[in-house]
PDB file of N, CA and C in Angstrom:
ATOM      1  N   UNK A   1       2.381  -7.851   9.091  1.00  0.00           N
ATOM      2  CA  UNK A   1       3.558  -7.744   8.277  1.00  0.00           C
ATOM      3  C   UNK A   1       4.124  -6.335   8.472  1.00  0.00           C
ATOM      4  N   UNK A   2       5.084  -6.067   8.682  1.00  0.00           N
ATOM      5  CA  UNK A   2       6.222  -5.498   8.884  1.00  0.00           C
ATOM      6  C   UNK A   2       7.124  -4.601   7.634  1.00  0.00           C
ATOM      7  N   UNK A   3       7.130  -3.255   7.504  1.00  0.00           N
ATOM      8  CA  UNK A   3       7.981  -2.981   6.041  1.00  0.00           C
ATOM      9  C   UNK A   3       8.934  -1.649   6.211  1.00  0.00           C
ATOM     10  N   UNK A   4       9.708  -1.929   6.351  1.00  0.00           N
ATOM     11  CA  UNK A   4      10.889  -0.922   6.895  1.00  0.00           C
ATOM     12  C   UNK A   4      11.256   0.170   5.421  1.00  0.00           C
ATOM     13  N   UNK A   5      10.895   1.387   5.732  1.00  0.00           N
ATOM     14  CA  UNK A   5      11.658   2.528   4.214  1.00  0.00           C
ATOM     15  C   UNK A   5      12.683   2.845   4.759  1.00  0.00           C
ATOM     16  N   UNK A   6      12.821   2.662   3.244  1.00  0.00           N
ATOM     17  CA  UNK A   6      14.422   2.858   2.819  1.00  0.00           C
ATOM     18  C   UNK A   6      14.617   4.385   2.748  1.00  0.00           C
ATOM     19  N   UNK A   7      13.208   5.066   2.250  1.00  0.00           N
ATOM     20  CA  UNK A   7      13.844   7.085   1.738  1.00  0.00           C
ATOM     21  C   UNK A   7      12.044   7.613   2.722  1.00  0.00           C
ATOM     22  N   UNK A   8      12.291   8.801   2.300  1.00  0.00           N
ATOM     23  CA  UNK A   8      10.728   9.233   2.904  1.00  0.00           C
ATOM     24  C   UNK A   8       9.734   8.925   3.344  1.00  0.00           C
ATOM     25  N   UNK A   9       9.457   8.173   1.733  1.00  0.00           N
ATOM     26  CA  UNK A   9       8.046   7.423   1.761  1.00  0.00           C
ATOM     27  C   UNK A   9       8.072   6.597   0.599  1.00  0.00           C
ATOM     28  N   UNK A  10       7.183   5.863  -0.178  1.00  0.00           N
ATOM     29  CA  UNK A  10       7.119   4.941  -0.644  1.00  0.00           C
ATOM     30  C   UNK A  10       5.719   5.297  -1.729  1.00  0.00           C
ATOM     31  N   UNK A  11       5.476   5.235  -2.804  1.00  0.00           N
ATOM     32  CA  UNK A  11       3.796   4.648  -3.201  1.00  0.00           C
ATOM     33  C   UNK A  11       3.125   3.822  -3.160  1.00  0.00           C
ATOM     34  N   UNK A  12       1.886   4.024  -3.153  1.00  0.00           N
ATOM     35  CA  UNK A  12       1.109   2.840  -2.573  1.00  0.00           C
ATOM     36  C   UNK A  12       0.886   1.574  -3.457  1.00  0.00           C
ATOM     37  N   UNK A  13       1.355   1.794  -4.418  1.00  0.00           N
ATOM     38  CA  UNK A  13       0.966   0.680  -5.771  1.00  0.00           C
ATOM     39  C   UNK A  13       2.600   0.049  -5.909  1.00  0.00           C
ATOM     40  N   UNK A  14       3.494   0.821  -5.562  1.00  0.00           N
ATOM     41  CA  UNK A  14       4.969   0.153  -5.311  1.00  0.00           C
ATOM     42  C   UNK A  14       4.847  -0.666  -4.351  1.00  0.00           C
ATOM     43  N   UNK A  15       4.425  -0.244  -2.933  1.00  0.00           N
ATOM     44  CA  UNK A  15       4.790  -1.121  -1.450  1.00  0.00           C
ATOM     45  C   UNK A  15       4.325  -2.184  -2.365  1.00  0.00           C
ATOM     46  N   UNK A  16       2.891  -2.168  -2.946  1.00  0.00           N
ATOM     47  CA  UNK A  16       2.168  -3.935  -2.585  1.00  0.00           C
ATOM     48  C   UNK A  16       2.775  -4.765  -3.761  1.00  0.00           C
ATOM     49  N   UNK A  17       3.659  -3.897  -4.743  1.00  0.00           N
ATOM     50  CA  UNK A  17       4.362  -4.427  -5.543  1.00  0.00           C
ATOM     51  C   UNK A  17       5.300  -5.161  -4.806  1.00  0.00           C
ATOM     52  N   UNK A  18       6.118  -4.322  -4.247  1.00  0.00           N
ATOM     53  CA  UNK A  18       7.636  -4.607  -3.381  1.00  0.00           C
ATOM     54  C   UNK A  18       7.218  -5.431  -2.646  1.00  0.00           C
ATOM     55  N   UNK A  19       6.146  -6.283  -2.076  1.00  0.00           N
ATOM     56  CA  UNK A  19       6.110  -6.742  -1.377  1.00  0.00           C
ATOM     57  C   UNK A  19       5.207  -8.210  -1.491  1.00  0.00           C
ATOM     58  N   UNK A  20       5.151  -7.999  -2.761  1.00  0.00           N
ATOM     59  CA  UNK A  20       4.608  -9.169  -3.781  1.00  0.00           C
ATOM     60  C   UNK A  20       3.252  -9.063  -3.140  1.00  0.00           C
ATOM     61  N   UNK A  21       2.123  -8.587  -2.796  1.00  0.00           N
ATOM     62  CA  UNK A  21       1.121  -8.935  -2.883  1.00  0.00           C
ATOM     63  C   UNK A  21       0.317  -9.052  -4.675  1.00  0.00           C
ATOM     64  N   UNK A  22       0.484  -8.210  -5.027  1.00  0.00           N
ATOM     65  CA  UNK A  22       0.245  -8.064  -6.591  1.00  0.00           C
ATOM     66  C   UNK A  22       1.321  -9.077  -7.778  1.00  0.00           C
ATOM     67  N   UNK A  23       0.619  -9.164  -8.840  1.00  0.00           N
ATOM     68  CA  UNK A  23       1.501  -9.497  -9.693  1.00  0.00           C
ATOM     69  C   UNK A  23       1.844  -8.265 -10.517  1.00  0.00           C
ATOM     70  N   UNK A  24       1.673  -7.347 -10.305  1.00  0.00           N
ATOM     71  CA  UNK A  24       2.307  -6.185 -11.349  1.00  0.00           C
ATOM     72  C   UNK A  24       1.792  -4.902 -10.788  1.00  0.00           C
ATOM     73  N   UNK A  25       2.231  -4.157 -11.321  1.00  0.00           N
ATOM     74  CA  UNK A  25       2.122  -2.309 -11.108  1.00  0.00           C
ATOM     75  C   UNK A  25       0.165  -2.330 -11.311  1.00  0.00           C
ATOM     76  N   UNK A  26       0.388  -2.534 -12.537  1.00  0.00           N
ATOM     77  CA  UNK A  26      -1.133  -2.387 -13.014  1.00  0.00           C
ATOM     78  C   UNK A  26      -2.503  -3.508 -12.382  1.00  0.00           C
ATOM     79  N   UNK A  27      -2.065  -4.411 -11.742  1.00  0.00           N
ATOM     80  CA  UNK A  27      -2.731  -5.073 -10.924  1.00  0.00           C
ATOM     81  C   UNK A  27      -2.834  -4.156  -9.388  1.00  0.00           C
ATOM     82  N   UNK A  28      -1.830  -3.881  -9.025  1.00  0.00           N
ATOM     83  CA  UNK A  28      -1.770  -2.858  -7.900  1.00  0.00           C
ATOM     84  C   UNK A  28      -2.548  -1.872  -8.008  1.00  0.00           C
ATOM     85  N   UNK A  29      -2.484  -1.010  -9.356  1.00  0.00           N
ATOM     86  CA  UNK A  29      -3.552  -0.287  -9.349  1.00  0.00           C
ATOM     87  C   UNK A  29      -5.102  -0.053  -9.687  1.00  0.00           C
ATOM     88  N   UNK A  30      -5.670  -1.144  -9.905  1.00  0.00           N
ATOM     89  CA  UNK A  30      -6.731  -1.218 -10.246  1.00  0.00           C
ATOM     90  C   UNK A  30      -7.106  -1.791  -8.698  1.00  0.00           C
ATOM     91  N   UNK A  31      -6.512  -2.248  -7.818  1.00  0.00           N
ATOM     92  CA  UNK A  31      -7.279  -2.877  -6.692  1.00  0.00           C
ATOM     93  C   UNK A  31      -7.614  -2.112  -5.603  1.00  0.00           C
ATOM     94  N   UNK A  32      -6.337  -0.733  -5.879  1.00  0.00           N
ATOM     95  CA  UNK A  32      -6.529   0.533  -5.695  1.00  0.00           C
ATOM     96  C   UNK A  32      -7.752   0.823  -6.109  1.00  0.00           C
ATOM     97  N   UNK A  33      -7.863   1.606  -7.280  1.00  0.00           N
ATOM     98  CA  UNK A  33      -9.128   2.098  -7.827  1.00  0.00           C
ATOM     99  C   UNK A  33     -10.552   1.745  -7.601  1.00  0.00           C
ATOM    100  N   UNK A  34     -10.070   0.270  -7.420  1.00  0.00           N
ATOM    101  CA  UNK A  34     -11.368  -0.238  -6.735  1.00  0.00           C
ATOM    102  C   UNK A  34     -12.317  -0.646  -5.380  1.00  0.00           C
ATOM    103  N   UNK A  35     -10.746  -0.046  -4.587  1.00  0.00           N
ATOM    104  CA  UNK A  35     -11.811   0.062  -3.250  1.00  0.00           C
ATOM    105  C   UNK A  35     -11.015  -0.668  -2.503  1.00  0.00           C
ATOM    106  N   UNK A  36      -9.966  -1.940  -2.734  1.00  0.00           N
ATOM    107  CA  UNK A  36     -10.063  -2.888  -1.822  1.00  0.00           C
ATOM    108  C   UNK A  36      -8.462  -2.324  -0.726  1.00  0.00           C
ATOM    109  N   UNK A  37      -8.139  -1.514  -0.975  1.00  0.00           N
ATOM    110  CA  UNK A  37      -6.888  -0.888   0.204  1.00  0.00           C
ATOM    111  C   UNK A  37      -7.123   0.100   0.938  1.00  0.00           C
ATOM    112  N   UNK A  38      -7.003  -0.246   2.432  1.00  0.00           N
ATOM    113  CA  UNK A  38      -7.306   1.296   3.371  1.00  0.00           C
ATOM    114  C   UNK A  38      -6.137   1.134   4.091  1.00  0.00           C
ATOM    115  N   UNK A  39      -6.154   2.596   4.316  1.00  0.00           N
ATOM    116  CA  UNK A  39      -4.975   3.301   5.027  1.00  0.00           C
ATOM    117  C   UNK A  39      -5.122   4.081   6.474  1.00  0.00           C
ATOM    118  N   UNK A  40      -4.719   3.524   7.119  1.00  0.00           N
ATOM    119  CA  UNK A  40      -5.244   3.991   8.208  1.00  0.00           C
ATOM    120  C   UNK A  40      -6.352   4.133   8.707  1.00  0.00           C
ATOM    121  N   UNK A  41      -6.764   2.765   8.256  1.00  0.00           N
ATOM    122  CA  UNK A  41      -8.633   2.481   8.233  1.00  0.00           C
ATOM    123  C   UNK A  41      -9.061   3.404   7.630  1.00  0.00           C
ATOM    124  N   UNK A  42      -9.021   3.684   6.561  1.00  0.00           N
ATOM    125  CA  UNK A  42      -9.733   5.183   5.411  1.00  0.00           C
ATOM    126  C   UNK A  42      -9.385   4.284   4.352  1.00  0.00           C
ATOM    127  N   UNK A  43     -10.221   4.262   3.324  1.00  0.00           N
ATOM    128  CA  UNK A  43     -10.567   3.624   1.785  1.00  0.00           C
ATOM    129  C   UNK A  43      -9.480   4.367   1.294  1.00  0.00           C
ATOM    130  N   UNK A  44      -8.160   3.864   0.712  1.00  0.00           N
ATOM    131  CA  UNK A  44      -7.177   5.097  -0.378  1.00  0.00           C
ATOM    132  C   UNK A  44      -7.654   4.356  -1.503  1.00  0.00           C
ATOM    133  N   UNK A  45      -7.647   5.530  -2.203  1.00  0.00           N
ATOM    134  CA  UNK A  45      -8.015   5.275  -4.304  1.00  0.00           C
ATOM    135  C   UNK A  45      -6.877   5.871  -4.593  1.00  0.00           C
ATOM    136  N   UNK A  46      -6.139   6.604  -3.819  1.00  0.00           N
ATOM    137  CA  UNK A  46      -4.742   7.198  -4.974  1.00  0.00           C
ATOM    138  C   UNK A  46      -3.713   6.055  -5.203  1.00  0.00           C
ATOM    139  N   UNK A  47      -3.569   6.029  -6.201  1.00  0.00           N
ATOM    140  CA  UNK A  47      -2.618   5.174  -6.647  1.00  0.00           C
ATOM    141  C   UNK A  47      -1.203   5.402  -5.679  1.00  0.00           C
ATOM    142  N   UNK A  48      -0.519   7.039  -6.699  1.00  0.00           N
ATOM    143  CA  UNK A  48       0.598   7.486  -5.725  1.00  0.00           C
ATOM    144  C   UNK A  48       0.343   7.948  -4.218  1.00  0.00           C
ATOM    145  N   UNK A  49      -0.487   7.685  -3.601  1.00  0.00           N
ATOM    146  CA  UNK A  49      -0.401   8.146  -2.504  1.00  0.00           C
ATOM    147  C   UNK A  49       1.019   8.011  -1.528  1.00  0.00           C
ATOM    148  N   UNK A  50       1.276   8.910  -1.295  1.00  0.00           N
ATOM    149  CA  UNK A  50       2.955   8.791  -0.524  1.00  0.00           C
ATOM    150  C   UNK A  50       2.252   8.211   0.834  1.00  0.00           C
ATOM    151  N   UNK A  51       2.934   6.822   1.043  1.00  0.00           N
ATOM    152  CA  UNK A  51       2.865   6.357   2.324  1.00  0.00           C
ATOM    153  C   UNK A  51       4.448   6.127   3.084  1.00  0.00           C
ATOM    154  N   UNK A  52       4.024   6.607   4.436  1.00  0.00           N
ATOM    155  CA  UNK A  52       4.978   7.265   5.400  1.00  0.00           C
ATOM    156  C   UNK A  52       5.272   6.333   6.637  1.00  0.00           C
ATOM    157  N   UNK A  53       6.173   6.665   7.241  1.00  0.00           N
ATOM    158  CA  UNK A  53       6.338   6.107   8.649  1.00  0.00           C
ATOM    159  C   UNK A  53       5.068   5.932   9.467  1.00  0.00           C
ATOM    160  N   UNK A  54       4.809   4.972   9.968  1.00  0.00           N
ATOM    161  CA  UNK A  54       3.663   5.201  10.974  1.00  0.00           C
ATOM    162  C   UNK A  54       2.102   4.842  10.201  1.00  0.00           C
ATOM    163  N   UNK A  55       2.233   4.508   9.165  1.00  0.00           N
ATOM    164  CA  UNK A  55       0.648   4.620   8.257  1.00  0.00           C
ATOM    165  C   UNK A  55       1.173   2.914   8.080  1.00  0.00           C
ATOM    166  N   UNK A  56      -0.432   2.636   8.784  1.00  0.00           N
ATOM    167  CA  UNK A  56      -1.037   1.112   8.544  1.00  0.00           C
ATOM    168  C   UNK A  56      -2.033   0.872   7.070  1.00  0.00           C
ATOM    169  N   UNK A  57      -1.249   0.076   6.365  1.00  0.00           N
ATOM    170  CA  UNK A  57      -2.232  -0.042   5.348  1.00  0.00           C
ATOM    171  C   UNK A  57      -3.003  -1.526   5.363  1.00  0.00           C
ATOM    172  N   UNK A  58      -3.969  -1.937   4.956  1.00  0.00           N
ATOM    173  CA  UNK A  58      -4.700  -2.934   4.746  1.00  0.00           C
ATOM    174  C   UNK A  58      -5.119  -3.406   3.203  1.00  0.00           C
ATOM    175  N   UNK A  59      -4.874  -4.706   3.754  1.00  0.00           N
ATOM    176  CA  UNK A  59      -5.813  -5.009   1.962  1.00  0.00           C
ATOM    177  C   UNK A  59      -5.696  -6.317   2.209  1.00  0.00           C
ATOM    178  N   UNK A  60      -7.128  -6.687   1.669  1.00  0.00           N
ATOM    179  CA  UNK A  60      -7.623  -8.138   1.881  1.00  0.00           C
ATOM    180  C   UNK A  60      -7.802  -8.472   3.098  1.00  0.00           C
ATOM    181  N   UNK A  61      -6.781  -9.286   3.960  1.00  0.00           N
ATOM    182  CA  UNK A  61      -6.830  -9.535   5.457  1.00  0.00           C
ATOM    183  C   UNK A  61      -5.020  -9.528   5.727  1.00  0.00           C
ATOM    184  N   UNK A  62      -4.406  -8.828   4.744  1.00  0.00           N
ATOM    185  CA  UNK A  62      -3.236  -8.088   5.086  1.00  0.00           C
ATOM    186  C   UNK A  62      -2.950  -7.015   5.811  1.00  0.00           C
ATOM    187  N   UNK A  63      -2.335  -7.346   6.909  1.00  0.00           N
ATOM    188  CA  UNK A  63      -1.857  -5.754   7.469  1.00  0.00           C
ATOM    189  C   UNK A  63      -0.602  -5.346   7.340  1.00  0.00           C
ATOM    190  N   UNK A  64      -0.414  -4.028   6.955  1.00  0.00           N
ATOM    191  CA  UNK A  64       1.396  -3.596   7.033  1.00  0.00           C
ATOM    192  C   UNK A  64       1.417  -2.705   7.733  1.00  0.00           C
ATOM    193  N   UNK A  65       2.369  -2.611   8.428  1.00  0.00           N
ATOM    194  CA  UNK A  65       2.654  -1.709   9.124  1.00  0.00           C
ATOM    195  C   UNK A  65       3.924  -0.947   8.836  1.00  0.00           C
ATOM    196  N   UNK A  66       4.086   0.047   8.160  1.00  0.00           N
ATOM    197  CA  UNK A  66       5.008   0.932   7.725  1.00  0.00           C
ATOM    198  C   UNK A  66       5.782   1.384   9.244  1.00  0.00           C
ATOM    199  N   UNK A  67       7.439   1.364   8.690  1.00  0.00           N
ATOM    200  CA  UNK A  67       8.340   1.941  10.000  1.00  0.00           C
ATOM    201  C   UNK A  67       9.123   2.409   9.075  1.00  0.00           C
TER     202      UNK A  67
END
């Protein structure tokens, strides 16, 4: 999957919002907190983590690829 920004960068608990994997902010972030999203094959726990052009995130057997 494919996700084109609109400004800088994005947070990481927004994209999977914006992109309906989650049903809410607070679902986003607890799945965070708990381990199940990596970024650039690295475990992220930050919620806001600013994700950028070029950063692959994962979760579950989702891939995005940020442009």
């Amino acid at each position: 999957m494919k996700f084109e920004l609109k400004d800088d960068y994005i947070e990481l608990f927004k994209l999977l919002k914006v992109l309906d994997l989650v049903d809410s902010g607070a679902h986003a972030k607890m799945l965070i907190a708990d381990g199940y999203v990596k970024r650039n094959g690295e475990e992220e726990l930050r919620k806001r983590a600013k994700i950028i052009s070029g950063d692959v995130i994962e979760i579950s057997e989702v891939i995005i690829e940020v442009k």
